[in-house]
ModelCIF file with pLDDT and N, C-alpha, C, O atoms, coordinates in Angstrom:
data_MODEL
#
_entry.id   MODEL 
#
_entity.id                         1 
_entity.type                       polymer 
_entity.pdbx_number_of_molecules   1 
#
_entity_poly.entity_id                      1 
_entity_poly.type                           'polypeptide(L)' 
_entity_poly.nstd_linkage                   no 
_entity_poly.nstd_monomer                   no 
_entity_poly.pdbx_seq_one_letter_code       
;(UNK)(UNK)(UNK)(UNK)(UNK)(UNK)(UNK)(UNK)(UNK)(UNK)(UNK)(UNK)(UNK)(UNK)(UNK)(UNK)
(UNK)(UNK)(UNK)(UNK)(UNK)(UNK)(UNK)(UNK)(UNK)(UNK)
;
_entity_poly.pdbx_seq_one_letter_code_can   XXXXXXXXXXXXXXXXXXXXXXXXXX 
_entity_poly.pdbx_strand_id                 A 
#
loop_
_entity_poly_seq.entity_id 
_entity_poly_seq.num 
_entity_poly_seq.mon_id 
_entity_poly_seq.hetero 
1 1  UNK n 
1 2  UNK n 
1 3  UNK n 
1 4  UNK n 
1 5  UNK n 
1 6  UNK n 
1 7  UNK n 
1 8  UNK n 
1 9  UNK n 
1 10 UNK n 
1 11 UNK n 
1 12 UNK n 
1 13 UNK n 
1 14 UNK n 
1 15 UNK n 
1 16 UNK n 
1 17 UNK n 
1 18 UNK n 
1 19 UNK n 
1 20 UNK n 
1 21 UNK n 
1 22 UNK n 
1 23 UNK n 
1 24 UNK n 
1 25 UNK n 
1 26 UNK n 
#
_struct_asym.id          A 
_struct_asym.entity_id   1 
#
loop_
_ma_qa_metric.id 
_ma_qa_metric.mode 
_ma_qa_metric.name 
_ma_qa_metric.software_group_id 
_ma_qa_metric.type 
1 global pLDDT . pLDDT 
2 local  pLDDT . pLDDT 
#
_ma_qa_metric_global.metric_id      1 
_ma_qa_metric_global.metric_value   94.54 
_ma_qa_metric_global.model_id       1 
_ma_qa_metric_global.ordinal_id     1 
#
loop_
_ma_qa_metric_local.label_asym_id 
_ma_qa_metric_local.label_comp_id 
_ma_qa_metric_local.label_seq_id 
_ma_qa_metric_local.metric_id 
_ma_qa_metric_local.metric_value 
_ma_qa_metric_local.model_id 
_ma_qa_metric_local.ordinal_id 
A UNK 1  2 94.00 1 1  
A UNK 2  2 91.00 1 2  
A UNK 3  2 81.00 1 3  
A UNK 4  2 82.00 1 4  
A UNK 5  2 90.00 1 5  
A UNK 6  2 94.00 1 6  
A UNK 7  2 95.00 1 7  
A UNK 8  2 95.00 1 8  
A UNK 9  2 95.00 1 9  
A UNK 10 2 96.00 1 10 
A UNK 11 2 97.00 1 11 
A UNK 12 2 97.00 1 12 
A UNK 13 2 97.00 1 13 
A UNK 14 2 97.00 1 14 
A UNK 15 2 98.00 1 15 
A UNK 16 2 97.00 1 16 
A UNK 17 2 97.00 1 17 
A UNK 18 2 97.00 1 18 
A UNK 19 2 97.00 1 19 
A UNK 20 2 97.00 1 20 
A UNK 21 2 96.00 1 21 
A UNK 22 2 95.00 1 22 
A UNK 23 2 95.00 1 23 
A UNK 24 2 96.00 1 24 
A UNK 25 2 95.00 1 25 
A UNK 26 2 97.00 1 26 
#
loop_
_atom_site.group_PDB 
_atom_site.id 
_atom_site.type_symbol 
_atom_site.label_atom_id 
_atom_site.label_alt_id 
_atom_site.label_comp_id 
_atom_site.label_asym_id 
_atom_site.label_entity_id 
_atom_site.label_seq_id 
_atom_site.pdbx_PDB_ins_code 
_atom_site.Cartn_x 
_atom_site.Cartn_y 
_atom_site.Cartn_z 
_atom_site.occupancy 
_atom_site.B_iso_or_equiv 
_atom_site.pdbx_formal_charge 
_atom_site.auth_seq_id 
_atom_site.auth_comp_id 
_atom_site.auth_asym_id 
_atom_site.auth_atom_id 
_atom_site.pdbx_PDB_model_num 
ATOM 1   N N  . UNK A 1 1  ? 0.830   -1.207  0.000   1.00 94.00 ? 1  UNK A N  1 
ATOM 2   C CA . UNK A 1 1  ? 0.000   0.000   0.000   1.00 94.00 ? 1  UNK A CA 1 
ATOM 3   C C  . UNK A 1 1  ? 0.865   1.257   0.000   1.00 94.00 ? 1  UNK A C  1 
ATOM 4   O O  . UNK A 1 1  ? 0.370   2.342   -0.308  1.00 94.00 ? 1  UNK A O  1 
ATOM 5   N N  . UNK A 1 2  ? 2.400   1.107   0.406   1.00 91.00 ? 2  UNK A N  1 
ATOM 6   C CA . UNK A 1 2  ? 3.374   1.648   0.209   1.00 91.00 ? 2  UNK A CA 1 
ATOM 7   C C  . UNK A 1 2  ? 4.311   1.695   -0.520  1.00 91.00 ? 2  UNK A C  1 
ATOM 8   O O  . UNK A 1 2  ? 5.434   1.281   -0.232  1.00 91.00 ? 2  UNK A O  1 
ATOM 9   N N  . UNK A 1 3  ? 3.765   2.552   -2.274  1.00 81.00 ? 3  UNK A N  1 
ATOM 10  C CA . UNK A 1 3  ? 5.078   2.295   -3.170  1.00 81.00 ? 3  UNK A CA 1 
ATOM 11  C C  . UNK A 1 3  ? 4.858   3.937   -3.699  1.00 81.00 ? 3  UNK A C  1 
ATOM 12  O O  . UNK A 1 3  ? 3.919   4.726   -3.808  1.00 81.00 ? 3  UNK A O  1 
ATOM 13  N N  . UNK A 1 4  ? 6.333   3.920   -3.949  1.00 82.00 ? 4  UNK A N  1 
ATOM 14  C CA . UNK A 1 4  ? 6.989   5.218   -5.243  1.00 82.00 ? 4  UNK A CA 1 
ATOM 15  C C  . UNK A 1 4  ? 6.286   4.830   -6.274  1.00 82.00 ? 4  UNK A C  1 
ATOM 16  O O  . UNK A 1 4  ? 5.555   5.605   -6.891  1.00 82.00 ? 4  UNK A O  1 
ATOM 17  N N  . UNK A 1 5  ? 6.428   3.627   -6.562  1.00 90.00 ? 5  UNK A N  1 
ATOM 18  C CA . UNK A 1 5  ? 6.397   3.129   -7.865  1.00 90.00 ? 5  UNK A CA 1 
ATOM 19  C C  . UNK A 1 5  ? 5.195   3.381   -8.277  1.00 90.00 ? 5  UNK A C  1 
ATOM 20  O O  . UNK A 1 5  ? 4.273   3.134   -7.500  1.00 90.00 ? 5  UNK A O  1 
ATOM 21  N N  . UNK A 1 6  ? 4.904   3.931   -9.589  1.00 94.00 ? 6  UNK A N  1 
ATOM 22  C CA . UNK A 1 6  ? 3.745   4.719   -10.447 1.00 94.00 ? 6  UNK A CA 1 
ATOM 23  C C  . UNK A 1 6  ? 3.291   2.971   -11.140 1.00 94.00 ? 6  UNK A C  1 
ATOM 24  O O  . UNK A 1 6  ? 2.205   2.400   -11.042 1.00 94.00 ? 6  UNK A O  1 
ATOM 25  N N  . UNK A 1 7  ? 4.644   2.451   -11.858 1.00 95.00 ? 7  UNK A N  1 
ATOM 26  C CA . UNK A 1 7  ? 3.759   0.889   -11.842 1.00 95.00 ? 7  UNK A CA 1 
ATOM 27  C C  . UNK A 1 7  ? 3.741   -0.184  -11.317 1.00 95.00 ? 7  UNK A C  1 
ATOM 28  O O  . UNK A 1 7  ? 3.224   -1.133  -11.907 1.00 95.00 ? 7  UNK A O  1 
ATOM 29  N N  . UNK A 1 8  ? 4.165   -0.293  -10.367 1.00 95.00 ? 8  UNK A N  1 
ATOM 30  C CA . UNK A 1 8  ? 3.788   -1.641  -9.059  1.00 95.00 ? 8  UNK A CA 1 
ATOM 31  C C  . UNK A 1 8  ? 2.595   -0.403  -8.680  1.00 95.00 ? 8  UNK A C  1 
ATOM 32  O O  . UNK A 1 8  ? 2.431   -0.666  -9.872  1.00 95.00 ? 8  UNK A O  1 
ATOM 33  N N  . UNK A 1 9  ? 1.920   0.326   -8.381  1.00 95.00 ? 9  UNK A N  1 
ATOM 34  C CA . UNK A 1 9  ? 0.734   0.749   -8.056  1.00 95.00 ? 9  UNK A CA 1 
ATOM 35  C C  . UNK A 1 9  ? -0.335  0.528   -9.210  1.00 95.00 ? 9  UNK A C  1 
ATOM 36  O O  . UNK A 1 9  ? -1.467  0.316   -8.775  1.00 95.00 ? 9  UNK A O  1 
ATOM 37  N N  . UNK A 1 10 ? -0.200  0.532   -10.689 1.00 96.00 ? 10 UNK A N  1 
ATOM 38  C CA . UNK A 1 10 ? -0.661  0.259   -11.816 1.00 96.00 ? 10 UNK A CA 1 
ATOM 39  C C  . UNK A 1 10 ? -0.437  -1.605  -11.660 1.00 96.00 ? 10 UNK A C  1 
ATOM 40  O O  . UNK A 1 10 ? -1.521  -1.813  -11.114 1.00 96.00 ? 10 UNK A O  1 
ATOM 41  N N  . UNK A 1 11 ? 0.014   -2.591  -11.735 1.00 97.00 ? 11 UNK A N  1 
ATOM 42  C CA . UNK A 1 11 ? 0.310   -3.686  -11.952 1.00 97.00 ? 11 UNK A CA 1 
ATOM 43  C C  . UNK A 1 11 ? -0.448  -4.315  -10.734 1.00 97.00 ? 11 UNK A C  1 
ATOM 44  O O  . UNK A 1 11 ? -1.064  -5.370  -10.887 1.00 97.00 ? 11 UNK A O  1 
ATOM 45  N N  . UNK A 1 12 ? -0.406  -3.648  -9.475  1.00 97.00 ? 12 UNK A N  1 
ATOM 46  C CA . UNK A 1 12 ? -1.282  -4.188  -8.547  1.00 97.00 ? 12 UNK A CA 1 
ATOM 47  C C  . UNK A 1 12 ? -2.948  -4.232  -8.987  1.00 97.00 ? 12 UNK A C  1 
ATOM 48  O O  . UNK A 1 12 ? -3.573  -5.282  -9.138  1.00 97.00 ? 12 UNK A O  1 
ATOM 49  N N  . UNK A 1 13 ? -3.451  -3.022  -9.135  1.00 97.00 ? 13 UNK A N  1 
ATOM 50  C CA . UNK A 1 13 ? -4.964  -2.355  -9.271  1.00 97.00 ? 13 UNK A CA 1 
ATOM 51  C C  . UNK A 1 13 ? -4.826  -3.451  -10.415 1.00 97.00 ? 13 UNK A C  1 
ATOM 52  O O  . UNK A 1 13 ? -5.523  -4.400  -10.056 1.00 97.00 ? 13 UNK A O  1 
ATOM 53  N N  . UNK A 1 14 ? -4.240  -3.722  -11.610 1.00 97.00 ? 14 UNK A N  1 
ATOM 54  C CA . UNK A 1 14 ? -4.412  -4.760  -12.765 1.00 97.00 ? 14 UNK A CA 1 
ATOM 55  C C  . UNK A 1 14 ? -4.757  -5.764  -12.374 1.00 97.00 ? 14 UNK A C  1 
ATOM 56  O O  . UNK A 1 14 ? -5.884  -6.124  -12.717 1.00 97.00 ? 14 UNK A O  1 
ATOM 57  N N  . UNK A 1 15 ? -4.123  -6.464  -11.680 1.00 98.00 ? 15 UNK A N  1 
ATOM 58  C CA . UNK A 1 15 ? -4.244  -7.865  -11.032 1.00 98.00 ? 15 UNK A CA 1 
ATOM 59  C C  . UNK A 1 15 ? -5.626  -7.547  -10.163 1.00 98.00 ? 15 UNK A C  1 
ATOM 60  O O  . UNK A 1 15 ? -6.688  -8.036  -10.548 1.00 98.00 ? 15 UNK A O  1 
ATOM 61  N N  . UNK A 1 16 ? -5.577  -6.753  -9.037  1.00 97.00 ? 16 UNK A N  1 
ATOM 62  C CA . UNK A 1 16 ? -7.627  -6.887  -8.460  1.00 97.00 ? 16 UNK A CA 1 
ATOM 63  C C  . UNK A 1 16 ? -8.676  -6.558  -9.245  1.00 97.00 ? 16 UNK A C  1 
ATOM 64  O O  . UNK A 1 16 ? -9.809  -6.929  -8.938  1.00 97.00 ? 16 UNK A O  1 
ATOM 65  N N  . UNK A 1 17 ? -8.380  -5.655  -10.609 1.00 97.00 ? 17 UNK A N  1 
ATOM 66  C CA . UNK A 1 17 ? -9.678  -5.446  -10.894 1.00 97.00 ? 17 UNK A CA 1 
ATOM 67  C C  . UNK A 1 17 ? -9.747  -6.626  -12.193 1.00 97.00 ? 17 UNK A C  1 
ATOM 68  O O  . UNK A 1 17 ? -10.709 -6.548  -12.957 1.00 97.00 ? 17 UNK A O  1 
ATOM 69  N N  . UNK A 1 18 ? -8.738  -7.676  -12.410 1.00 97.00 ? 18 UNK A N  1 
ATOM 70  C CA . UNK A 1 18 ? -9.007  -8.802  -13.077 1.00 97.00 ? 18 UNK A CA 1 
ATOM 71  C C  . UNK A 1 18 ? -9.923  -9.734  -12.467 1.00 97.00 ? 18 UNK A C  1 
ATOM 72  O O  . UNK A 1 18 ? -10.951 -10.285 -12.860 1.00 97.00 ? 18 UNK A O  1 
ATOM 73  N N  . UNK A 1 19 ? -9.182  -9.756  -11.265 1.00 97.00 ? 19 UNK A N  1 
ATOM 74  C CA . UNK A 1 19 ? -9.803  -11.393 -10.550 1.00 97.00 ? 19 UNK A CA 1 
ATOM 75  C C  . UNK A 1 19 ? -10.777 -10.984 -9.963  1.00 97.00 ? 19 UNK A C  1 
ATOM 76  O O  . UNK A 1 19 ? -11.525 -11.810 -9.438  1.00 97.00 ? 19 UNK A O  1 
ATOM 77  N N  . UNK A 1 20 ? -11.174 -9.022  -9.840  1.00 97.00 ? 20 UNK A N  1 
ATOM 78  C CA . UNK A 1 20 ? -12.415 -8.661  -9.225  1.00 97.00 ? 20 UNK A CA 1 
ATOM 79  C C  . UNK A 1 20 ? -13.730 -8.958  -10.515 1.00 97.00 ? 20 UNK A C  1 
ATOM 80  O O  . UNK A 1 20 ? -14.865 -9.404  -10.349 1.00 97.00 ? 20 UNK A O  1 
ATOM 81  N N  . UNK A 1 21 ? -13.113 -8.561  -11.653 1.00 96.00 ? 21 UNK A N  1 
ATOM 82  C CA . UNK A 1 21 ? -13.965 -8.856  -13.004 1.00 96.00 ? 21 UNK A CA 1 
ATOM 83  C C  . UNK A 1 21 ? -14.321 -10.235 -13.425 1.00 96.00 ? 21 UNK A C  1 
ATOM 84  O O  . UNK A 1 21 ? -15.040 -10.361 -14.416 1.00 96.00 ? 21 UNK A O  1 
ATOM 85  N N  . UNK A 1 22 ? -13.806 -11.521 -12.641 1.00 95.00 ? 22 UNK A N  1 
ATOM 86  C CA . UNK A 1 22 ? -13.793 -12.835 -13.012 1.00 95.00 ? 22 UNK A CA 1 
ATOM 87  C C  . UNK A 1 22 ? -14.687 -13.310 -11.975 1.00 95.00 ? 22 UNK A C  1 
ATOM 88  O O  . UNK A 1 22 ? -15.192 -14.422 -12.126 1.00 95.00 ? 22 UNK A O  1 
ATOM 89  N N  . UNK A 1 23 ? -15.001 -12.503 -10.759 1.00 95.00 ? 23 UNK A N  1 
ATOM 90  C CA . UNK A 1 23 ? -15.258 -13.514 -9.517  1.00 95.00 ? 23 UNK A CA 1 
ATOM 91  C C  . UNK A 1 23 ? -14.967 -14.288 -9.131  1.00 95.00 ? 23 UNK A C  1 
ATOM 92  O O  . UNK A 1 23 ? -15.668 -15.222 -8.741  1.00 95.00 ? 23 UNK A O  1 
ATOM 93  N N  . UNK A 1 24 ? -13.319 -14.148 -9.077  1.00 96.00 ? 24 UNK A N  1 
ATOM 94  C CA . UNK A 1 24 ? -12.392 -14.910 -8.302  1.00 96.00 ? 24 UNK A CA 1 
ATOM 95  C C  . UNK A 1 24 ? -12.034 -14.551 -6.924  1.00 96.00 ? 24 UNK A C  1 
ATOM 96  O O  . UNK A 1 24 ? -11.546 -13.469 -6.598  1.00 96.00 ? 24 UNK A O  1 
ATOM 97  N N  . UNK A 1 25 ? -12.286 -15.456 -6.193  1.00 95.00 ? 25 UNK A N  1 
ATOM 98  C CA . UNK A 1 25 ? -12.498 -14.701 -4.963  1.00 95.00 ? 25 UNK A CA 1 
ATOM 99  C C  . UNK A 1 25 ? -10.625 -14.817 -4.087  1.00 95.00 ? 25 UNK A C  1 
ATOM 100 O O  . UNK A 1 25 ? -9.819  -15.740 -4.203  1.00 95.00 ? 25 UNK A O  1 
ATOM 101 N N  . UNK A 1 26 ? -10.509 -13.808 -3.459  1.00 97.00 ? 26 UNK A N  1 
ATOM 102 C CA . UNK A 1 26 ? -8.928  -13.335 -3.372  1.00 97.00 ? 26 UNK A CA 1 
ATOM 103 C C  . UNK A 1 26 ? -8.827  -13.062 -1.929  1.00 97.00 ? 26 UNK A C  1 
ATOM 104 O O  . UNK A 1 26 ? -7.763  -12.672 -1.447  1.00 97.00 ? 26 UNK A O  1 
#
């Protein structure tokens, strides 16, 4: 929840709003 990083903050939100869009539960 703690990054500089512009994409490990982009690459994270990618990955939840996939498996949030699949109803994969996480």
């Amino acid at each position: 929840s703690v990054s500089g990083s512009l994409e490990m903050k982009k690459r994270q939100d990618r990955i939840i709003s996939v498996l949030s869009s699949k109803n994969i539960p996480y």
